[in-house]
Protein backbone atom coordinates (compact mmCIF):
# COMPACT_ATOMS: atom_id res chain seq x y z
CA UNK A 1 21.35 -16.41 13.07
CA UNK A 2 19.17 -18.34 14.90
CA UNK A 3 18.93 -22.20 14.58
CA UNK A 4 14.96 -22.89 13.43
CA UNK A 5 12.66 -23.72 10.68
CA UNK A 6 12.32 -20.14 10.36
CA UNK A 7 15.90 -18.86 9.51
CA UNK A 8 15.58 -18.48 6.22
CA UNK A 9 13.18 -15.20 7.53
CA UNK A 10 14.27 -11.60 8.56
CA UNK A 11 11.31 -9.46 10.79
CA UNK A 12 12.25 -6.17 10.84
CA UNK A 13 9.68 -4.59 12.79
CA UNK A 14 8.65 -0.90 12.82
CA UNK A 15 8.19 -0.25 16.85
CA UNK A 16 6.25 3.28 16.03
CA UNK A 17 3.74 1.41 13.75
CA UNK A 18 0.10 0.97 14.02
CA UNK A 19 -2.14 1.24 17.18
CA UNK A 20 0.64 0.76 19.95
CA UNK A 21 -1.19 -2.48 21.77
CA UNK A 22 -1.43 -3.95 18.30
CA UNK A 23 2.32 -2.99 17.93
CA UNK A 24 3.29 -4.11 21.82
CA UNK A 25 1.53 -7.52 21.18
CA UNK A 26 3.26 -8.72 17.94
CA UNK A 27 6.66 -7.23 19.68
CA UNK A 28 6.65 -9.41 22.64
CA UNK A 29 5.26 -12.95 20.26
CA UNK A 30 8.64 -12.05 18.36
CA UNK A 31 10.78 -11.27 21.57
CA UNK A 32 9.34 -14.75 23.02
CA UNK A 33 10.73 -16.00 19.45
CA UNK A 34 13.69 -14.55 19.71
CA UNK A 35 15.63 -18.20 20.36
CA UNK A 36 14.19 -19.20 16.56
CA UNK A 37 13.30 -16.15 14.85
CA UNK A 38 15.65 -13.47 13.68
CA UNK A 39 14.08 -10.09 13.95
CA UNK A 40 15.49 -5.90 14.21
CA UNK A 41 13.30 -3.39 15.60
CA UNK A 42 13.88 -0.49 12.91
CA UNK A 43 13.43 3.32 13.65
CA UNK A 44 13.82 5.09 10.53
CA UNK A 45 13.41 4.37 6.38
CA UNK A 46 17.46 4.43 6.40
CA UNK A 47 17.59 1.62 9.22
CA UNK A 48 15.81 -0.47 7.57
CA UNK A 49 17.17 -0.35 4.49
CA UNK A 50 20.68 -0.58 5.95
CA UNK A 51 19.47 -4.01 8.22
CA UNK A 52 18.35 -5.11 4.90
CA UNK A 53 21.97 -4.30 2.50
CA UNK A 54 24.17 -5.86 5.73
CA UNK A 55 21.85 -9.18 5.63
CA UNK A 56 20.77 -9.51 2.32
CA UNK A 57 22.67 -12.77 1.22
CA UNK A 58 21.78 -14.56 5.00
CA UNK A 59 18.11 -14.39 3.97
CA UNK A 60 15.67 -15.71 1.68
CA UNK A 61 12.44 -13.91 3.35
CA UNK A 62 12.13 -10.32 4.67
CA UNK A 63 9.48 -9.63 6.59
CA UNK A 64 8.27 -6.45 7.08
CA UNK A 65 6.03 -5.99 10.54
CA UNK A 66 4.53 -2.55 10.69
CA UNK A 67 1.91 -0.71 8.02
CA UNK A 68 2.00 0.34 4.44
CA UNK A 69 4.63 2.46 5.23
CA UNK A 70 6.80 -0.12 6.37
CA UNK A 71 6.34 -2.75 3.56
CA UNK A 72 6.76 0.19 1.47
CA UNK A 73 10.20 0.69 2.44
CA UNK A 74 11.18 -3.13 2.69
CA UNK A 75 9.49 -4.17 -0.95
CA UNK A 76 11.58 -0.94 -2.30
CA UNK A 77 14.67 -3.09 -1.53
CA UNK A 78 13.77 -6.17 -2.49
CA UNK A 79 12.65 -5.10 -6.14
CA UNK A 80 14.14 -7.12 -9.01
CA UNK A 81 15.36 -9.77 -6.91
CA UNK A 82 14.88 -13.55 -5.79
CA UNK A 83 13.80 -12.87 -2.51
CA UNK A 84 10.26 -12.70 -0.96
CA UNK A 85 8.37 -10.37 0.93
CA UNK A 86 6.08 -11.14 3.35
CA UNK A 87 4.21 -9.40 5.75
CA UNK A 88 3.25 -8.70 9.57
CA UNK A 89 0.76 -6.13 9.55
CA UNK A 90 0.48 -4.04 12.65
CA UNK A 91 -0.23 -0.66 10.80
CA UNK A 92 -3.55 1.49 10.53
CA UNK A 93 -4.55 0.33 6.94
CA UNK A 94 -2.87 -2.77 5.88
CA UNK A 95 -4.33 -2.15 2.30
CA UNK A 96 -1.47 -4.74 0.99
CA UNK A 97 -1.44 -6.83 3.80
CA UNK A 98 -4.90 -7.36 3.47
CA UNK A 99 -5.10 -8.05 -0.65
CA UNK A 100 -2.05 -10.76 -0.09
CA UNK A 101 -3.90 -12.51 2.67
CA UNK A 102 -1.56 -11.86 5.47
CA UNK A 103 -2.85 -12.07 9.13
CA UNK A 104 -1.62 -9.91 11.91
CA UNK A 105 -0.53 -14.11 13.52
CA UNK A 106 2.76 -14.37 13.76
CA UNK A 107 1.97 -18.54 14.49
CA UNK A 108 0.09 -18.49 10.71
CA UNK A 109 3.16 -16.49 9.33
CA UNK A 110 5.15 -18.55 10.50
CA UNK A 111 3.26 -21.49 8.62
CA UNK A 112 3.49 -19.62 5.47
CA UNK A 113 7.06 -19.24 6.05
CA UNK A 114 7.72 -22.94 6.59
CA UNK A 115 5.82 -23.70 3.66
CA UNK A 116 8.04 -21.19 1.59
CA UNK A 117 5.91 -20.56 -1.55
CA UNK A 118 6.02 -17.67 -3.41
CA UNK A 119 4.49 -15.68 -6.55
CA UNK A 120 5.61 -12.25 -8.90
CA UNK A 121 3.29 -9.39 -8.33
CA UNK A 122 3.59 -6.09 -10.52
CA UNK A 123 5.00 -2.61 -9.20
CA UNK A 124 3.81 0.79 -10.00
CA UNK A 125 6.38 3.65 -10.65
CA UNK A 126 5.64 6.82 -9.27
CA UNK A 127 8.27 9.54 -10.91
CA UNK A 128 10.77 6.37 -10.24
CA UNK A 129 9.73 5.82 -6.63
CA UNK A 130 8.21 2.20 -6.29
CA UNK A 131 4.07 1.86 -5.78
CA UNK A 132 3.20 -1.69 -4.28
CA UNK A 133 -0.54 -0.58 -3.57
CA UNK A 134 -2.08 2.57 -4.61
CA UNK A 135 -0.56 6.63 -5.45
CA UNK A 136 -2.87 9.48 -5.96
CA UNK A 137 -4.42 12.66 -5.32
CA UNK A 138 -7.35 13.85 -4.15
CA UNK A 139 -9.67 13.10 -0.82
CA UNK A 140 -7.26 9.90 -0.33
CA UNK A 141 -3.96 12.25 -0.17
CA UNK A 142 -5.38 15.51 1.94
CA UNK A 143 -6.41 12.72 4.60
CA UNK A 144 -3.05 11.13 4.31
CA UNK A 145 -1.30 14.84 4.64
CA UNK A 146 -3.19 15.25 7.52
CA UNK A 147 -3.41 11.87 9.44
CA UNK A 148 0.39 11.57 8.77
CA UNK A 149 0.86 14.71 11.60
CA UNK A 150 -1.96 12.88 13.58
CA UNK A 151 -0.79 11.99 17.23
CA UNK A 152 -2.90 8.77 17.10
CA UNK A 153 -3.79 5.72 14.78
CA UNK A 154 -6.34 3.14 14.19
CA UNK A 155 -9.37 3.49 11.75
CA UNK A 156 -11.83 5.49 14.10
CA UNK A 157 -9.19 8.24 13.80
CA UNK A 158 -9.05 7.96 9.73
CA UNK A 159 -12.19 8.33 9.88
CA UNK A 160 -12.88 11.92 11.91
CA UNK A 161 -9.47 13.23 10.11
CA UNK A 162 -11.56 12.16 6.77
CA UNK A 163 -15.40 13.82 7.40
CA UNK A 164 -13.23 16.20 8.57
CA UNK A 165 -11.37 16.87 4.99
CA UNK A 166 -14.77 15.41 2.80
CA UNK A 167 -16.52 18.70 5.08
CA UNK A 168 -14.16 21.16 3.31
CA UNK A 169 -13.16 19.10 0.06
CA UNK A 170 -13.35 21.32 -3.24
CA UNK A 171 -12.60 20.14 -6.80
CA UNK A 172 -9.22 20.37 -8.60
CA UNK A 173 -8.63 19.81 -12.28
CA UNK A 174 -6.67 17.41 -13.97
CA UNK A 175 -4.93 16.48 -17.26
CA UNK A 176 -4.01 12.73 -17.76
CA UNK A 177 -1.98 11.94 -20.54
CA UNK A 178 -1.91 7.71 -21.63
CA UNK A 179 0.99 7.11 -23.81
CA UNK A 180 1.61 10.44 -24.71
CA UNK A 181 -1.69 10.38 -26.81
CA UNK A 182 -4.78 10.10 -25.46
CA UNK A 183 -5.63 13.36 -22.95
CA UNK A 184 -7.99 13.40 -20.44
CA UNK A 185 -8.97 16.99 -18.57
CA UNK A 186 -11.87 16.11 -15.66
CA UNK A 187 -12.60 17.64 -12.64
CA UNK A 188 -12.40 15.47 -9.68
CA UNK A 189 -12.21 15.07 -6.25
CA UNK A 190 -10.31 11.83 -6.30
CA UNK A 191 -7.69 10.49 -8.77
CA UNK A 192 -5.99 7.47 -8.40
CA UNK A 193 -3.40 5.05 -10.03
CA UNK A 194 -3.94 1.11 -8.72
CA UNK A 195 -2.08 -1.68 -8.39
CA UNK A 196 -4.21 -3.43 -6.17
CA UNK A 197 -7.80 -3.15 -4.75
CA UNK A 198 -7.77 -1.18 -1.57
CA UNK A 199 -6.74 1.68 0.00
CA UNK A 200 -6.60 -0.47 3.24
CA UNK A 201 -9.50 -1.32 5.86
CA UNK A 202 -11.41 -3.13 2.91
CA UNK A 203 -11.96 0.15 1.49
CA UNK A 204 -12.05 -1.04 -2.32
CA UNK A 205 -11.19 1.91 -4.46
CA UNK A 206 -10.32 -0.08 -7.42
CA UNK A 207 -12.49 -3.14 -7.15
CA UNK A 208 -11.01 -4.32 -10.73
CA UNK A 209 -7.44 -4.02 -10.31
CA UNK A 210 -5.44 -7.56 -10.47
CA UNK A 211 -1.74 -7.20 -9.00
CA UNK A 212 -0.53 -9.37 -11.74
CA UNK A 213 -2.28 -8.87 -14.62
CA UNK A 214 0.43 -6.66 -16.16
CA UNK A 215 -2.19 -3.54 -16.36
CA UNK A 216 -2.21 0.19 -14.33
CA UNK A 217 -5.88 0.92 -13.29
CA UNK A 218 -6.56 4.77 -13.29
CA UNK A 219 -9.57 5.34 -10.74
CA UNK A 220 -11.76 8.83 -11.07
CA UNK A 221 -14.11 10.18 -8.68
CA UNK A 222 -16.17 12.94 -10.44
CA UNK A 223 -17.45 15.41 -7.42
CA UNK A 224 -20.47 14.53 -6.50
CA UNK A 225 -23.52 15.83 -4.44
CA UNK A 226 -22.19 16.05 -0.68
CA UNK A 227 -25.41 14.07 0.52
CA UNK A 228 -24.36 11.60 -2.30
CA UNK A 229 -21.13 10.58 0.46
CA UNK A 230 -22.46 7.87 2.14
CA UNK A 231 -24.06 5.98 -0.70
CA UNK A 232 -20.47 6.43 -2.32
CA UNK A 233 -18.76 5.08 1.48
CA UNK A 234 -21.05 2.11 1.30
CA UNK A 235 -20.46 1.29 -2.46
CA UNK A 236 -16.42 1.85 -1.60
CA UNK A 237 -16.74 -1.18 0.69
CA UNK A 238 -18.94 -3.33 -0.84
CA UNK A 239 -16.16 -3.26 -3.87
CA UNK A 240 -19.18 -1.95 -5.68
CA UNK A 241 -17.97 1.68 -6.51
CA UNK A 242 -17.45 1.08 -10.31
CA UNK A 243 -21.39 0.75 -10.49
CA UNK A 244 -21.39 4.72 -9.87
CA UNK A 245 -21.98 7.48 -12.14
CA UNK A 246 -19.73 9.23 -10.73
CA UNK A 247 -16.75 7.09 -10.96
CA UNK A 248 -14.49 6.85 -14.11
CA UNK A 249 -12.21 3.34 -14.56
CA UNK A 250 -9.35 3.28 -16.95
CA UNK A 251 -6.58 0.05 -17.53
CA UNK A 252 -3.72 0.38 -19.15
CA UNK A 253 0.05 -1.16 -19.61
CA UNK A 254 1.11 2.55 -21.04
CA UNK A 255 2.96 5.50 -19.28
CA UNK A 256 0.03 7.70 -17.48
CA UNK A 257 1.28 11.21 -17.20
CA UNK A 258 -0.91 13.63 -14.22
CA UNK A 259 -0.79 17.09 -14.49
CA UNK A 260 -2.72 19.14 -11.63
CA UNK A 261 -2.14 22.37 -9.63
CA UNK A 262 -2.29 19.94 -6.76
CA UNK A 263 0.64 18.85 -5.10
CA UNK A 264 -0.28 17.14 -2.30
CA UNK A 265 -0.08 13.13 -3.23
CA UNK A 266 -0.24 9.91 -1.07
CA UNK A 267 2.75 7.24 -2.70
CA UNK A 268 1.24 3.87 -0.34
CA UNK A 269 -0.36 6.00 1.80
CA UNK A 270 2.76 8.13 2.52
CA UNK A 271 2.23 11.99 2.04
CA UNK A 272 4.82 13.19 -0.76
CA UNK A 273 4.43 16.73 -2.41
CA UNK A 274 5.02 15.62 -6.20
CA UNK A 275 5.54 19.13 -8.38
CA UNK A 276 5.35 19.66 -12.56
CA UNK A 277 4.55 16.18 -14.12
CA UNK A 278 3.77 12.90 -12.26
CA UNK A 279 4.89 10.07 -14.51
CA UNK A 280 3.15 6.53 -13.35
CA UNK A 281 4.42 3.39 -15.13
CA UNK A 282 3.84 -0.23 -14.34
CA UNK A 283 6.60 -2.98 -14.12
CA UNK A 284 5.57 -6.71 -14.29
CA UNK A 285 6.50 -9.33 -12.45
CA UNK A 286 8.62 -6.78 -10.70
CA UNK A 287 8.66 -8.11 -6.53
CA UNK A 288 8.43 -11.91 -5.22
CA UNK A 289 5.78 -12.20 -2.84
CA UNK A 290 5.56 -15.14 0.05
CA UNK A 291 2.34 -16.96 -0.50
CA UNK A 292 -0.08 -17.29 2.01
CA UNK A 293 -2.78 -19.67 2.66
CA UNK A 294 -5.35 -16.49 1.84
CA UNK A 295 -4.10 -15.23 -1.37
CA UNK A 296 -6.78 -14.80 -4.00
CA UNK A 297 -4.04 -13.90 -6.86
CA UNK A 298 -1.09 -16.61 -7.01
């Protein structure tokens, strides 16, 4: 382990992440490190999770560099512990990266490491599989089906893979189900369970939802007139979409239960076909977070 300020602090970097300069760039700032900084390269869900069982008692910090993807994976490990997450973000999005104030700088990480402050954020459940950001189905999940089998990254390509999808996008029916009591049937062309604001990019889908606050925000986009889009795309990122008619906010600390024909979800961004019921819960205080200069929540 190396000998440093920083050794309380794993990286485990995804080399496949994120536009590959982006990805290149942090890589060699950590490899220049390497005399101070402890840090694996990682090339699958089960390597990472493995570097993080065979070091887990030599660190206090795990870092995940990559995208959603990867934090997803390190944050599942880490639930229900004492140690922190923090992360590099390298990926396309960054949706949680961005809502805890981390900087793609590994010299400011490195600050916020030093400074070793930390605060609880809530985790969604998604049929048991952990949620740091945002789950749902719709728009959102086609696009992530899609951009998932996408040979390149970076937000211009989100983009054509989404007008692409938006182009062809049809309504699907739902049934949600709060607490076993209170039923909801809509038609929509987006539905969404929050724990945070963004999808990523600063593309606010759930301008009200608080990481802490102990609450599940349920997001509904009612379909709308296609020429309607980009009044809808500049509302989205002006984190003024609630103002909409055709948007639909619900909060809750209950069990949300989604029943659709539609199997094609998006768990952090990650495609995953979900089948029969989809069973969304909310755990408090559920992952330690490292604290960064930026964060609007501690």
């Amino acid at each position: 382990m190396p000998d440093s300020a920083y050794s309380k602090a794993l990286f485990i970097l995804n080399p496949n992440a994120g536009i590959p300069t982006m990805n290149f760039f942090v890589s060699e700032k950590l490899r220049r490190r390497r005399d101070e900084l402890a840090y694996y390269k990682s090339l699958s869900v089960d390597e990472s999770g493995d570097l993080i069982n065979n070091n887990f008692d030599k660190y206090e910090i795990f870092i995940a560099a990559g995208g959603d993807g990867t934090v997803h994976t390190v944050a599942a490990k880490l639930v229900g512990t004492d140690k922190l997450l923090g992360v590099l973000p390298i990926g396309s999005g960054n949706g949680f990266a961005r809502e805890m104030g981390f900087k793609p700088n590994v010299r400011t990480l490195l600050k916020d490491i030093e400074r070793n402050e930390s605060f609880d954020i809530d985790m969604l459940t998604v049929n048991g599989e952990p949620c740091l950001n945002v789950a749902g189905v719709g728009l959102d999940s086609f696009v992530a089906h899609s951009f998932d089998k996408l040979g390149t990254r970076g937000f211009a390509s989100y983009v054509w893979v989404t007008i692409g999808h938006f182009i062809r996008l049809r309504p699907f029916n739902a049934e949600i189900i709060i607490d076993g009591k209170e039923t909801l049937k809509e038609e929509l062309f987006v539905l969404v369970a929050a724990n945070t604001r963004q999808f990523g990019d600063s593309a606010f889908i759930a301008p009200a939802a608080v990481p802490n606050d102990g609450m599940l925000d349920i997001v509904m986009l009612k379909p709308f007139p296609k020429w309607h889009f980009p009044i809808l795309i500049f509302r989205l990122f002006s984190k003024k979409l609630g103002g909409s008619k055709y948007y639909k906010h619900i909060k809750t600390d209950r069990e949300v239960i989604i029943r659709t024909e539609e199997n094609r979800f998006h768990i952090d961004g990650e495609p995953v076909i979900l089948e029969g019921d989809v069973r969304i819960s909310i755990i408090k205080n559920a992952l330690k977070v490292l604290k960064t200069r930026k964060n609007k929540f501690a």
